[in-house]
PDB file of N, CA and C in Angstrom:
ATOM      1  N   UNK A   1     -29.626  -1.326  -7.445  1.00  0.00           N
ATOM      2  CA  UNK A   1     -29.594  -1.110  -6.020  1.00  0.00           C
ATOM      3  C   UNK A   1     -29.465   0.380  -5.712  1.00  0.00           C
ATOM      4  N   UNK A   2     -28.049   1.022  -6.240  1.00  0.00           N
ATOM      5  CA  UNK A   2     -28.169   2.450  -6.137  1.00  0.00           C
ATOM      6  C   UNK A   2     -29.567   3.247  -6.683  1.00  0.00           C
ATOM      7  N   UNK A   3     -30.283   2.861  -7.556  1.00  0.00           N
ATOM      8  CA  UNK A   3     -31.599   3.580  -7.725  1.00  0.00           C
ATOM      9  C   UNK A   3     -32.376   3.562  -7.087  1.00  0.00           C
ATOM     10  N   UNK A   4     -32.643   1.925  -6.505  1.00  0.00           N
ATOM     11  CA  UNK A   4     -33.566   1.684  -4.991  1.00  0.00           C
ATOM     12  C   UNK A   4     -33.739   2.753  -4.250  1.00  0.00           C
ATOM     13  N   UNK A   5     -32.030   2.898  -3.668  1.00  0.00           N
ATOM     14  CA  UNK A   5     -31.266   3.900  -2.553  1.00  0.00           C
ATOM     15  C   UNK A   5     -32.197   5.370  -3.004  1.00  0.00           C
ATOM     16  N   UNK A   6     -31.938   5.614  -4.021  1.00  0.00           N
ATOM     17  CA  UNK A   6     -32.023   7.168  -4.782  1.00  0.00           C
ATOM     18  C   UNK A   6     -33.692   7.444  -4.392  1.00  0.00           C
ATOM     19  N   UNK A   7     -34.215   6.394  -5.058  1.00  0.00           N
ATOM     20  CA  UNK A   7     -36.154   6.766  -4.863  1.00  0.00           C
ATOM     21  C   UNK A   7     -36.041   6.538  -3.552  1.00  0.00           C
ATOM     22  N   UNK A   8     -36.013   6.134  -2.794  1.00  0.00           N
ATOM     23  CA  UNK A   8     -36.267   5.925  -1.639  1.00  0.00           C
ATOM     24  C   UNK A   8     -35.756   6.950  -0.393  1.00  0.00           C
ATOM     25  N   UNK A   9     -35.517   7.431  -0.741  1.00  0.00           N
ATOM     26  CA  UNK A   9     -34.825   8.688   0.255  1.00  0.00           C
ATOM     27  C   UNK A   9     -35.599   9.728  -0.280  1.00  0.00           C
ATOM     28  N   UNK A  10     -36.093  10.338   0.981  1.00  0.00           N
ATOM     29  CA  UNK A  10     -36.852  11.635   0.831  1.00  0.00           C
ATOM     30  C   UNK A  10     -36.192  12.861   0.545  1.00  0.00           C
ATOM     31  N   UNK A  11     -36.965  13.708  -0.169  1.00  0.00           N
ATOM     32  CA  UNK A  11     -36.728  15.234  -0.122  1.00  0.00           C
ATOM     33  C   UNK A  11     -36.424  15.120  -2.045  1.00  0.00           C
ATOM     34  N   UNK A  12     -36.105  16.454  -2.320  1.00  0.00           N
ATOM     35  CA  UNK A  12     -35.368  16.617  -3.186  1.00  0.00           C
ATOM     36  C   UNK A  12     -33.840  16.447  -3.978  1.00  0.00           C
ATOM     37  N   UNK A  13     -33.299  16.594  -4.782  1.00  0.00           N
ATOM     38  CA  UNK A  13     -31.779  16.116  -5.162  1.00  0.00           C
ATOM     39  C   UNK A  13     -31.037  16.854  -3.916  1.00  0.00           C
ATOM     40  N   UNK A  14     -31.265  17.861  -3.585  1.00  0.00           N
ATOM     41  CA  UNK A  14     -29.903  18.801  -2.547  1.00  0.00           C
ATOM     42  C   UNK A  14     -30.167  17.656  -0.689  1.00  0.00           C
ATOM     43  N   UNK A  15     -31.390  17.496  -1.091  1.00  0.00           N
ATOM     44  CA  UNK A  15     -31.543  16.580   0.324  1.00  0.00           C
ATOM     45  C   UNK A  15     -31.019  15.040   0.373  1.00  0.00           C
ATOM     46  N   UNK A  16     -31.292  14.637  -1.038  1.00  0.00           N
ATOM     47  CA  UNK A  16     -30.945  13.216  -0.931  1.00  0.00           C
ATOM     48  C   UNK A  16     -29.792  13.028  -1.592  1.00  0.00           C
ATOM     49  N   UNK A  17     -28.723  13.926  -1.791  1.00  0.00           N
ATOM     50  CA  UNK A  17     -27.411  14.050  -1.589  1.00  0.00           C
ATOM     51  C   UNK A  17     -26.840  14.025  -0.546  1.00  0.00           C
ATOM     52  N   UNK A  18     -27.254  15.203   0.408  1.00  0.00           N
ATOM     53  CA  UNK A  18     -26.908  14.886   1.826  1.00  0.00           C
ATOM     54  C   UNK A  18     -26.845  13.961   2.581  1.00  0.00           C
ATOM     55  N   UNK A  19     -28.392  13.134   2.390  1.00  0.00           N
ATOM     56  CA  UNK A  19     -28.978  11.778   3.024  1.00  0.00           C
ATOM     57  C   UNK A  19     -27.368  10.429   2.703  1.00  0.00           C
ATOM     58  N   UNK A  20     -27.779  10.940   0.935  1.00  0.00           N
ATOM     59  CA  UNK A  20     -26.263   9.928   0.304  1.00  0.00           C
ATOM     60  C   UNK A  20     -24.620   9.993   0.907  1.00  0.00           C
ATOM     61  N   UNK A  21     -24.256  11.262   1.391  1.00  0.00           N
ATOM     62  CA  UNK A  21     -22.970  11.378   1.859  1.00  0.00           C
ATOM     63  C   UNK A  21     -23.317  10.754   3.345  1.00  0.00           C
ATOM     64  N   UNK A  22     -24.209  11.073   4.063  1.00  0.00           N
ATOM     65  CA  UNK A  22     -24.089  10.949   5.403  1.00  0.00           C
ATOM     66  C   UNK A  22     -24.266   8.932   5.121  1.00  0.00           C
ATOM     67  N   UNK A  23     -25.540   8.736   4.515  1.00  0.00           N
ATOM     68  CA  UNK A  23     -25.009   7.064   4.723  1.00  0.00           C
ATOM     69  C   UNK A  23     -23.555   6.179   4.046  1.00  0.00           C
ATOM     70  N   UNK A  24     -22.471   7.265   2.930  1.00  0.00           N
ATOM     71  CA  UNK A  24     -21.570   6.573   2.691  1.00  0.00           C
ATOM     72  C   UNK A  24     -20.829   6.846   4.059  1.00  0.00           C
ATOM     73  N   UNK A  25     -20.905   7.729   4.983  1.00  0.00           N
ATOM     74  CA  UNK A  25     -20.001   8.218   5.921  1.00  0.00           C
ATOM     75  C   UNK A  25     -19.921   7.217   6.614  1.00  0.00           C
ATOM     76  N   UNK A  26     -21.409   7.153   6.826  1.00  0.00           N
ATOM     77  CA  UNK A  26     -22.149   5.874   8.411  1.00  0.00           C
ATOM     78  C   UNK A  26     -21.313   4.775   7.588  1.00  0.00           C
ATOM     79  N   UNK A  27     -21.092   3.593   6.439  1.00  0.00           N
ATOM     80  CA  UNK A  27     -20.382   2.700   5.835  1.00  0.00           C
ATOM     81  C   UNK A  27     -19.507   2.865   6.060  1.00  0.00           C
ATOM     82  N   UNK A  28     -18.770   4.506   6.154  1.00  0.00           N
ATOM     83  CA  UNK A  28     -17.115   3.743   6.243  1.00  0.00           C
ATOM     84  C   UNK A  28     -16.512   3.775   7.261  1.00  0.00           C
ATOM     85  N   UNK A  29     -17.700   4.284   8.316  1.00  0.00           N
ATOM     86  CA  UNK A  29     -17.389   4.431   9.874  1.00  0.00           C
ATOM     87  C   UNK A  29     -17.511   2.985  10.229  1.00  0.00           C
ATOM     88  N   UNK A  30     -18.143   2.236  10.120  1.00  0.00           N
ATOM     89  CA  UNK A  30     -18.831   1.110  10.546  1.00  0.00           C
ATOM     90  C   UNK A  30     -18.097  -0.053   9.885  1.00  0.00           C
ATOM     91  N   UNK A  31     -17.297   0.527   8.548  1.00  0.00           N
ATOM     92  CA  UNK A  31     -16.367  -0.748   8.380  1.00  0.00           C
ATOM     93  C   UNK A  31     -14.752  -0.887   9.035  1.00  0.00           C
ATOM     94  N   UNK A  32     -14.600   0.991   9.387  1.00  0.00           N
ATOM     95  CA  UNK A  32     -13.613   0.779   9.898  1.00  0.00           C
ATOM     96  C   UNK A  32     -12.914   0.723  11.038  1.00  0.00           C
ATOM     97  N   UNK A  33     -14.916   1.074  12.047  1.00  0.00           N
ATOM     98  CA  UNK A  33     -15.058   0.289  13.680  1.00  0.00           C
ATOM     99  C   UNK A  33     -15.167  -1.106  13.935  1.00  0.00           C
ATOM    100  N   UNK A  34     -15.348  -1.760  12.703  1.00  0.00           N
ATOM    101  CA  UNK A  34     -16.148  -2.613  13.287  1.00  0.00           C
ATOM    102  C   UNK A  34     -15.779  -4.408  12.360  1.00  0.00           C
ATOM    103  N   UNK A  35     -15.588  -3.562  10.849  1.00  0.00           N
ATOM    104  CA  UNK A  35     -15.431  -4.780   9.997  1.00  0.00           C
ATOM    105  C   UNK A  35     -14.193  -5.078   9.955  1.00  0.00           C
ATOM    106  N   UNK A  36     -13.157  -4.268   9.402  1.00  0.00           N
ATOM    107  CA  UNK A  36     -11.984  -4.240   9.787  1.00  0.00           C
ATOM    108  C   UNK A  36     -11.069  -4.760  10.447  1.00  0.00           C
ATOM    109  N   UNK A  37     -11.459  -4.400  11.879  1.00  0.00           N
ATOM    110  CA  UNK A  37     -11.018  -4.446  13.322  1.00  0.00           C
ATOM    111  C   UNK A  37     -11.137  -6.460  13.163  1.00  0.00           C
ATOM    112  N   UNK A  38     -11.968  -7.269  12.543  1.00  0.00           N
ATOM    113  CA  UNK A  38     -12.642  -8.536  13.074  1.00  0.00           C
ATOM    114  C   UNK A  38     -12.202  -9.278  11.943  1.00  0.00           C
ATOM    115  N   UNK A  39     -11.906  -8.887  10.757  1.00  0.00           N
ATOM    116  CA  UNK A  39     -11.050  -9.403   9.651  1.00  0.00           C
ATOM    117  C   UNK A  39      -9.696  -9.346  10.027  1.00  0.00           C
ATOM    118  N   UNK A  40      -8.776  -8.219  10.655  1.00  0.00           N
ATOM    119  CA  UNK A  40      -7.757  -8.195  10.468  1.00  0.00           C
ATOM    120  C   UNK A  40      -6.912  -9.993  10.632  1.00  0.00           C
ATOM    121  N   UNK A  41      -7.534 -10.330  12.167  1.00  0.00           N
ATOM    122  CA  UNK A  41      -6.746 -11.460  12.466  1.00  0.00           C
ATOM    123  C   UNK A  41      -7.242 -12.667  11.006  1.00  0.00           C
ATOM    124  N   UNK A  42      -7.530 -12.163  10.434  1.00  0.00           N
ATOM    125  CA  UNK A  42      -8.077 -13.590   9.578  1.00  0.00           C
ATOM    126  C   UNK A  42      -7.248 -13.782   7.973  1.00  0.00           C
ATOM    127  N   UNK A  43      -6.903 -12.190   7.949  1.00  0.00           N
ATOM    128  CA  UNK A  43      -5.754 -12.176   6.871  1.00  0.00           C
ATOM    129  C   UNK A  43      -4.310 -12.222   6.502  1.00  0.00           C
ATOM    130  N   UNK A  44      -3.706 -13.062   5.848  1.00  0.00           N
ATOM    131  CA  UNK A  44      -2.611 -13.282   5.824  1.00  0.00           C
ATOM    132  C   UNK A  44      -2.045 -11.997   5.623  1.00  0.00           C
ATOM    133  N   UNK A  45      -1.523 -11.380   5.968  1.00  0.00           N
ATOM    134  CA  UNK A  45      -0.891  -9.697   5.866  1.00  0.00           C
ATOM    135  C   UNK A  45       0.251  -9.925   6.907  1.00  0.00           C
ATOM    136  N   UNK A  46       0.276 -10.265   7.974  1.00  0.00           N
ATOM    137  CA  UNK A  46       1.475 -10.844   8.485  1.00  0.00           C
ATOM    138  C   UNK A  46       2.182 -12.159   8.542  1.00  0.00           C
ATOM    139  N   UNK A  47       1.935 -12.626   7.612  1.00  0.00           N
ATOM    140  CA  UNK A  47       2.567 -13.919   6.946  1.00  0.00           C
ATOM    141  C   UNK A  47       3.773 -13.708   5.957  1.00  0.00           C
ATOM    142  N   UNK A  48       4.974 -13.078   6.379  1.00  0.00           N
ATOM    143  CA  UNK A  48       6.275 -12.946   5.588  1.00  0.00           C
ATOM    144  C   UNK A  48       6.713 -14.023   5.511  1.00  0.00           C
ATOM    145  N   UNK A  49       7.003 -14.004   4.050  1.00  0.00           N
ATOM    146  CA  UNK A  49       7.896 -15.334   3.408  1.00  0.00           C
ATOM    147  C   UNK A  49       9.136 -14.910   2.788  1.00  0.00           C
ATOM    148  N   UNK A  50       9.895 -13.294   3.084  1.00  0.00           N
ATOM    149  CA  UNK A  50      10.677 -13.058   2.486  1.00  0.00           C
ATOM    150  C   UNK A  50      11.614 -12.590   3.654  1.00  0.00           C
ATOM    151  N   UNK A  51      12.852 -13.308   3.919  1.00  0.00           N
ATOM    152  CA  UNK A  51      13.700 -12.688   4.727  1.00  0.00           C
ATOM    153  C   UNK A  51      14.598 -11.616   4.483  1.00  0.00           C
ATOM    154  N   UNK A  52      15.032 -10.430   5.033  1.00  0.00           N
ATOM    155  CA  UNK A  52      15.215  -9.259   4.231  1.00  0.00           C
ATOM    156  C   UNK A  52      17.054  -9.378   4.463  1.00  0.00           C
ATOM    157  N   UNK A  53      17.303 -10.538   5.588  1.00  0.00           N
ATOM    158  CA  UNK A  53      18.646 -10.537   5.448  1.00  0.00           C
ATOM    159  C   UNK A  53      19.315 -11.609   4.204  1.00  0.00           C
ATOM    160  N   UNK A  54      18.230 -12.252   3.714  1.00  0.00           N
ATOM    161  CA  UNK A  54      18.376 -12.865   3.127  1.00  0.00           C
ATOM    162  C   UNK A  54      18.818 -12.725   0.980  1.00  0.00           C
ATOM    163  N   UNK A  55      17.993 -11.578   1.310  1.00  0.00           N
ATOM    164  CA  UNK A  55      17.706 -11.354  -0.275  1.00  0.00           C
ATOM    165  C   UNK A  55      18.901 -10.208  -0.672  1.00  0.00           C
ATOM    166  N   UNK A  56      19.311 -10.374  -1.574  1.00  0.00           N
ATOM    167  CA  UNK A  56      21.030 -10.294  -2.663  1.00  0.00           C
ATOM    168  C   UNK A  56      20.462  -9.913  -3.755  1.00  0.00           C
ATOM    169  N   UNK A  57      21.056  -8.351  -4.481  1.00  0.00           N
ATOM    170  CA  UNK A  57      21.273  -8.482  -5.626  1.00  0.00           C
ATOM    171  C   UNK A  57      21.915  -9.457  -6.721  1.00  0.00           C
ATOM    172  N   UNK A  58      21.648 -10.068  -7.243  1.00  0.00           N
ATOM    173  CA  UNK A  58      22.285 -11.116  -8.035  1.00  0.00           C
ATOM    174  C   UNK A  58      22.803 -10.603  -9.967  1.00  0.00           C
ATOM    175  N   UNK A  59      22.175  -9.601  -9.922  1.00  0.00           N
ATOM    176  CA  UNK A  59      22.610  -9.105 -11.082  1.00  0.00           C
ATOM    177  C   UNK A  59      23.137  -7.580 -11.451  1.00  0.00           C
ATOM    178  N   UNK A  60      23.541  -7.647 -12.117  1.00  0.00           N
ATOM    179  CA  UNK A  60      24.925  -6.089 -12.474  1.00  0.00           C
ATOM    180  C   UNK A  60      23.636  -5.248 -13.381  1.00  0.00           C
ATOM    181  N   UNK A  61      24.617  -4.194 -13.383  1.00  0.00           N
ATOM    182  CA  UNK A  61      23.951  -2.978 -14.809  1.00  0.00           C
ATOM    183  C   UNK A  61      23.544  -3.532 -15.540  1.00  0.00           C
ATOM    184  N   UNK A  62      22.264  -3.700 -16.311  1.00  0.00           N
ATOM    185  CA  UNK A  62      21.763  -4.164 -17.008  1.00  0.00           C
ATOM    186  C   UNK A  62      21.019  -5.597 -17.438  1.00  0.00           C
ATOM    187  N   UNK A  63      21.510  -5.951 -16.197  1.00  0.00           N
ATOM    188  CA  UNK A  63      20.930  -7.166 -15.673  1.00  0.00           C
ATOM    189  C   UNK A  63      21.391  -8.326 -15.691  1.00  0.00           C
ATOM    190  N   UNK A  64      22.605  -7.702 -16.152  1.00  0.00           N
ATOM    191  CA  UNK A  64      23.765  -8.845 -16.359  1.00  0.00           C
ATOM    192  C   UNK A  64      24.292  -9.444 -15.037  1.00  0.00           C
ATOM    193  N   UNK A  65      24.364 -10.853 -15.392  1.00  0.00           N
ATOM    194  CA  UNK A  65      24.998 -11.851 -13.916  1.00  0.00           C
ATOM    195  C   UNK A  65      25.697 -11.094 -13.206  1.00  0.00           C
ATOM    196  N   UNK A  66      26.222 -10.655 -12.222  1.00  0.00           N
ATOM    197  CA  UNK A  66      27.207 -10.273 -10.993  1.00  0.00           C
ATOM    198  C   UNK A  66      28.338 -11.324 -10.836  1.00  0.00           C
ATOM    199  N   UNK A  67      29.257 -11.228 -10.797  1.00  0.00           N
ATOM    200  CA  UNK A  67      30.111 -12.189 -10.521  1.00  0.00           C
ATOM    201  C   UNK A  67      30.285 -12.315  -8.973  1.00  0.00           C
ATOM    202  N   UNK A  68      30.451 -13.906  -8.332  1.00  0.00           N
ATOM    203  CA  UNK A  68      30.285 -14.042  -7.391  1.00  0.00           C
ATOM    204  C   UNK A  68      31.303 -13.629  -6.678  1.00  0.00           C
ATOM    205  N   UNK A  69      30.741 -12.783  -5.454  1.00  0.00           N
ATOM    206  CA  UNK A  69      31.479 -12.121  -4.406  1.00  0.00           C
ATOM    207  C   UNK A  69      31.448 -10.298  -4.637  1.00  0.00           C
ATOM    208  N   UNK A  70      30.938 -10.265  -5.896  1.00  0.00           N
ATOM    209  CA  UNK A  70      31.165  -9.267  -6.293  1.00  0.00           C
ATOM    210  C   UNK A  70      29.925  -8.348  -5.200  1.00  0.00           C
ATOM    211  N   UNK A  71      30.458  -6.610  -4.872  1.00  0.00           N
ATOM    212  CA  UNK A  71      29.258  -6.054  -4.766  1.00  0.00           C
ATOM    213  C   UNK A  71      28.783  -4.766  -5.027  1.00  0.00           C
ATOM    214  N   UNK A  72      27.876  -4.369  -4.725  1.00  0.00           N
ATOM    215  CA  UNK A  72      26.875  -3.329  -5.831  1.00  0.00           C
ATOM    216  C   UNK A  72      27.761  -2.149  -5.704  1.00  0.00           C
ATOM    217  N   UNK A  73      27.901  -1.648  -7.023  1.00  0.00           N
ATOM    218  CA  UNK A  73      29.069  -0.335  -6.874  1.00  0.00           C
ATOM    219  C   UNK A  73      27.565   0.682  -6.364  1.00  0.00           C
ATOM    220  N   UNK A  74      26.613   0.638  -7.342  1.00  0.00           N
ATOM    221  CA  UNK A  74      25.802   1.941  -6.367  1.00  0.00           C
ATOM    222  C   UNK A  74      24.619   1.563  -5.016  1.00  0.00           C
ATOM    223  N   UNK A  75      24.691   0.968  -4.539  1.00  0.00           N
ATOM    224  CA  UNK A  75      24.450   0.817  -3.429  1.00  0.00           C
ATOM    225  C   UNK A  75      24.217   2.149  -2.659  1.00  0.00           C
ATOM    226  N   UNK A  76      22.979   1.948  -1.812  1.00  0.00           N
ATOM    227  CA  UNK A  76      22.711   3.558  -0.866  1.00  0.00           C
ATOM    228  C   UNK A  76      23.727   3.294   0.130  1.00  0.00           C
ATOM    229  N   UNK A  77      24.612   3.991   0.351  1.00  0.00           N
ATOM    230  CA  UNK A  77      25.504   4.545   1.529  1.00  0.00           C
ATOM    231  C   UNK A  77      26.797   3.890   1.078  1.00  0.00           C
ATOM    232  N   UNK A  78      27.116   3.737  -0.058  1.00  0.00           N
ATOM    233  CA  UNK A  78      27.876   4.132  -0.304  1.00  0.00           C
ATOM    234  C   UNK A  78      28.915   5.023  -1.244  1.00  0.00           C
ATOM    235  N   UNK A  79      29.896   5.575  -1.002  1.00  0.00           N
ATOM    236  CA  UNK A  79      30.962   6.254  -1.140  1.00  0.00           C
ATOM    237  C   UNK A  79      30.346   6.950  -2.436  1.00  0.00           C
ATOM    238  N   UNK A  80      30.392   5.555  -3.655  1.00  0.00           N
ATOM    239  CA  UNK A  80      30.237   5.997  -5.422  1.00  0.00           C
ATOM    240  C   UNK A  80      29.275   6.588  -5.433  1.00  0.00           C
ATOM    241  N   UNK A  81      27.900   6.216  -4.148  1.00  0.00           N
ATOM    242  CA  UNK A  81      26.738   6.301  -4.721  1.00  0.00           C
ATOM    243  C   UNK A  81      26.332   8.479  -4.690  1.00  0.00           C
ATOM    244  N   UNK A  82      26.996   9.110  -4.224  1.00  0.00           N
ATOM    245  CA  UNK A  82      26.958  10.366  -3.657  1.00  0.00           C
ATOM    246  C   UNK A  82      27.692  11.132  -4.881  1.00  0.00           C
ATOM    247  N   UNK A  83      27.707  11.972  -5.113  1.00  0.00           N
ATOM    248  CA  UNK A  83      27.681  13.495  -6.272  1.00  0.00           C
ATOM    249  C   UNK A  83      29.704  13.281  -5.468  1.00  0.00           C
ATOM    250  N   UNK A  84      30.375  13.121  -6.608  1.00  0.00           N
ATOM    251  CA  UNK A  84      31.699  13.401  -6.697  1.00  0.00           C
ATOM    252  C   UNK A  84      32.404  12.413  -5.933  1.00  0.00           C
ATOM    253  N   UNK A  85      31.750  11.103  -5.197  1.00  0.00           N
ATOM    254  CA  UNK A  85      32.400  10.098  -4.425  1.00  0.00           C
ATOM    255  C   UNK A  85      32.738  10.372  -3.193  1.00  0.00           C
ATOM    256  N   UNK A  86      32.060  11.660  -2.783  1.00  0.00           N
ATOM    257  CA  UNK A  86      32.329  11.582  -1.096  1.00  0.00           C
ATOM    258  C   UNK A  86      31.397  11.038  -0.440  1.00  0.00           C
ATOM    259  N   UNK A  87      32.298  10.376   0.887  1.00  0.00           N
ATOM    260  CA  UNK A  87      31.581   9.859   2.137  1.00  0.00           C
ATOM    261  C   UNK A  87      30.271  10.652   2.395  1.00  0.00           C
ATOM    262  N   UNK A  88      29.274   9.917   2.897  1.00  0.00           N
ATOM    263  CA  UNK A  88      28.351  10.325   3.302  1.00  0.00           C
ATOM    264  C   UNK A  88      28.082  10.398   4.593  1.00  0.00           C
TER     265      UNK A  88
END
C-alpha cells in the first residue's frame, strides 16, 4: 500500500516527501476532528470499576501480610515519610 502511495504521487523524492507529510498531517487532523470525537462515546474509558475509597494497602515491607488495623508507616503525608520525621 505504502508503495502504491509512493509511485503515485508526483514530482521527485523532495516533492513526494512533502506530498507524504502533508497527507499524514491531513490523517491526523481528520482523526482527531472527526474520528475520535464519534468513538469517544462508544468506549469503555469511563467505566470505573475501582473505588479509590475503597482500595487498602494490605501488605507490609516486603510484601508481607499487614496486620489488621495496622497502618502504612511510609505513607505520603506522613510525619516518618519526610527527611528526619518532621511534619510536613
Amino acid at each position: 500500500m505504502y508503495g502504491w502511495i509512493w509511485r503515485t504521487l508526483p514530482g521527485n523524492v523532495w516533492v513526494k516527501l512533502l506530498l507524504s507529510l502533508v497527507l499524514v498531517l491531513a490523517i491526523v487532523y481528520a482523526l482527531f476532528t472527526w474520528v475520535f470525537p464519534w468513538a469517544e462515546p462508544l468506549l469503555p474509558f469511563s467505566d470505573v470499576t475501582v473505588d479509590q475509597d475503597s482500595v487498602t494497602n494490605t501488605t507490609g515491607p516486603g510484601g508481607a501480610p499487614r496486620p489488621a488495623g495496622a497502618t502504612s508507616a511510609g505513607s505520603a503525608g506522613s510525619p516518618s515519610s519526610l527527611p528526619g520525621g518532621l511534619p510536613g
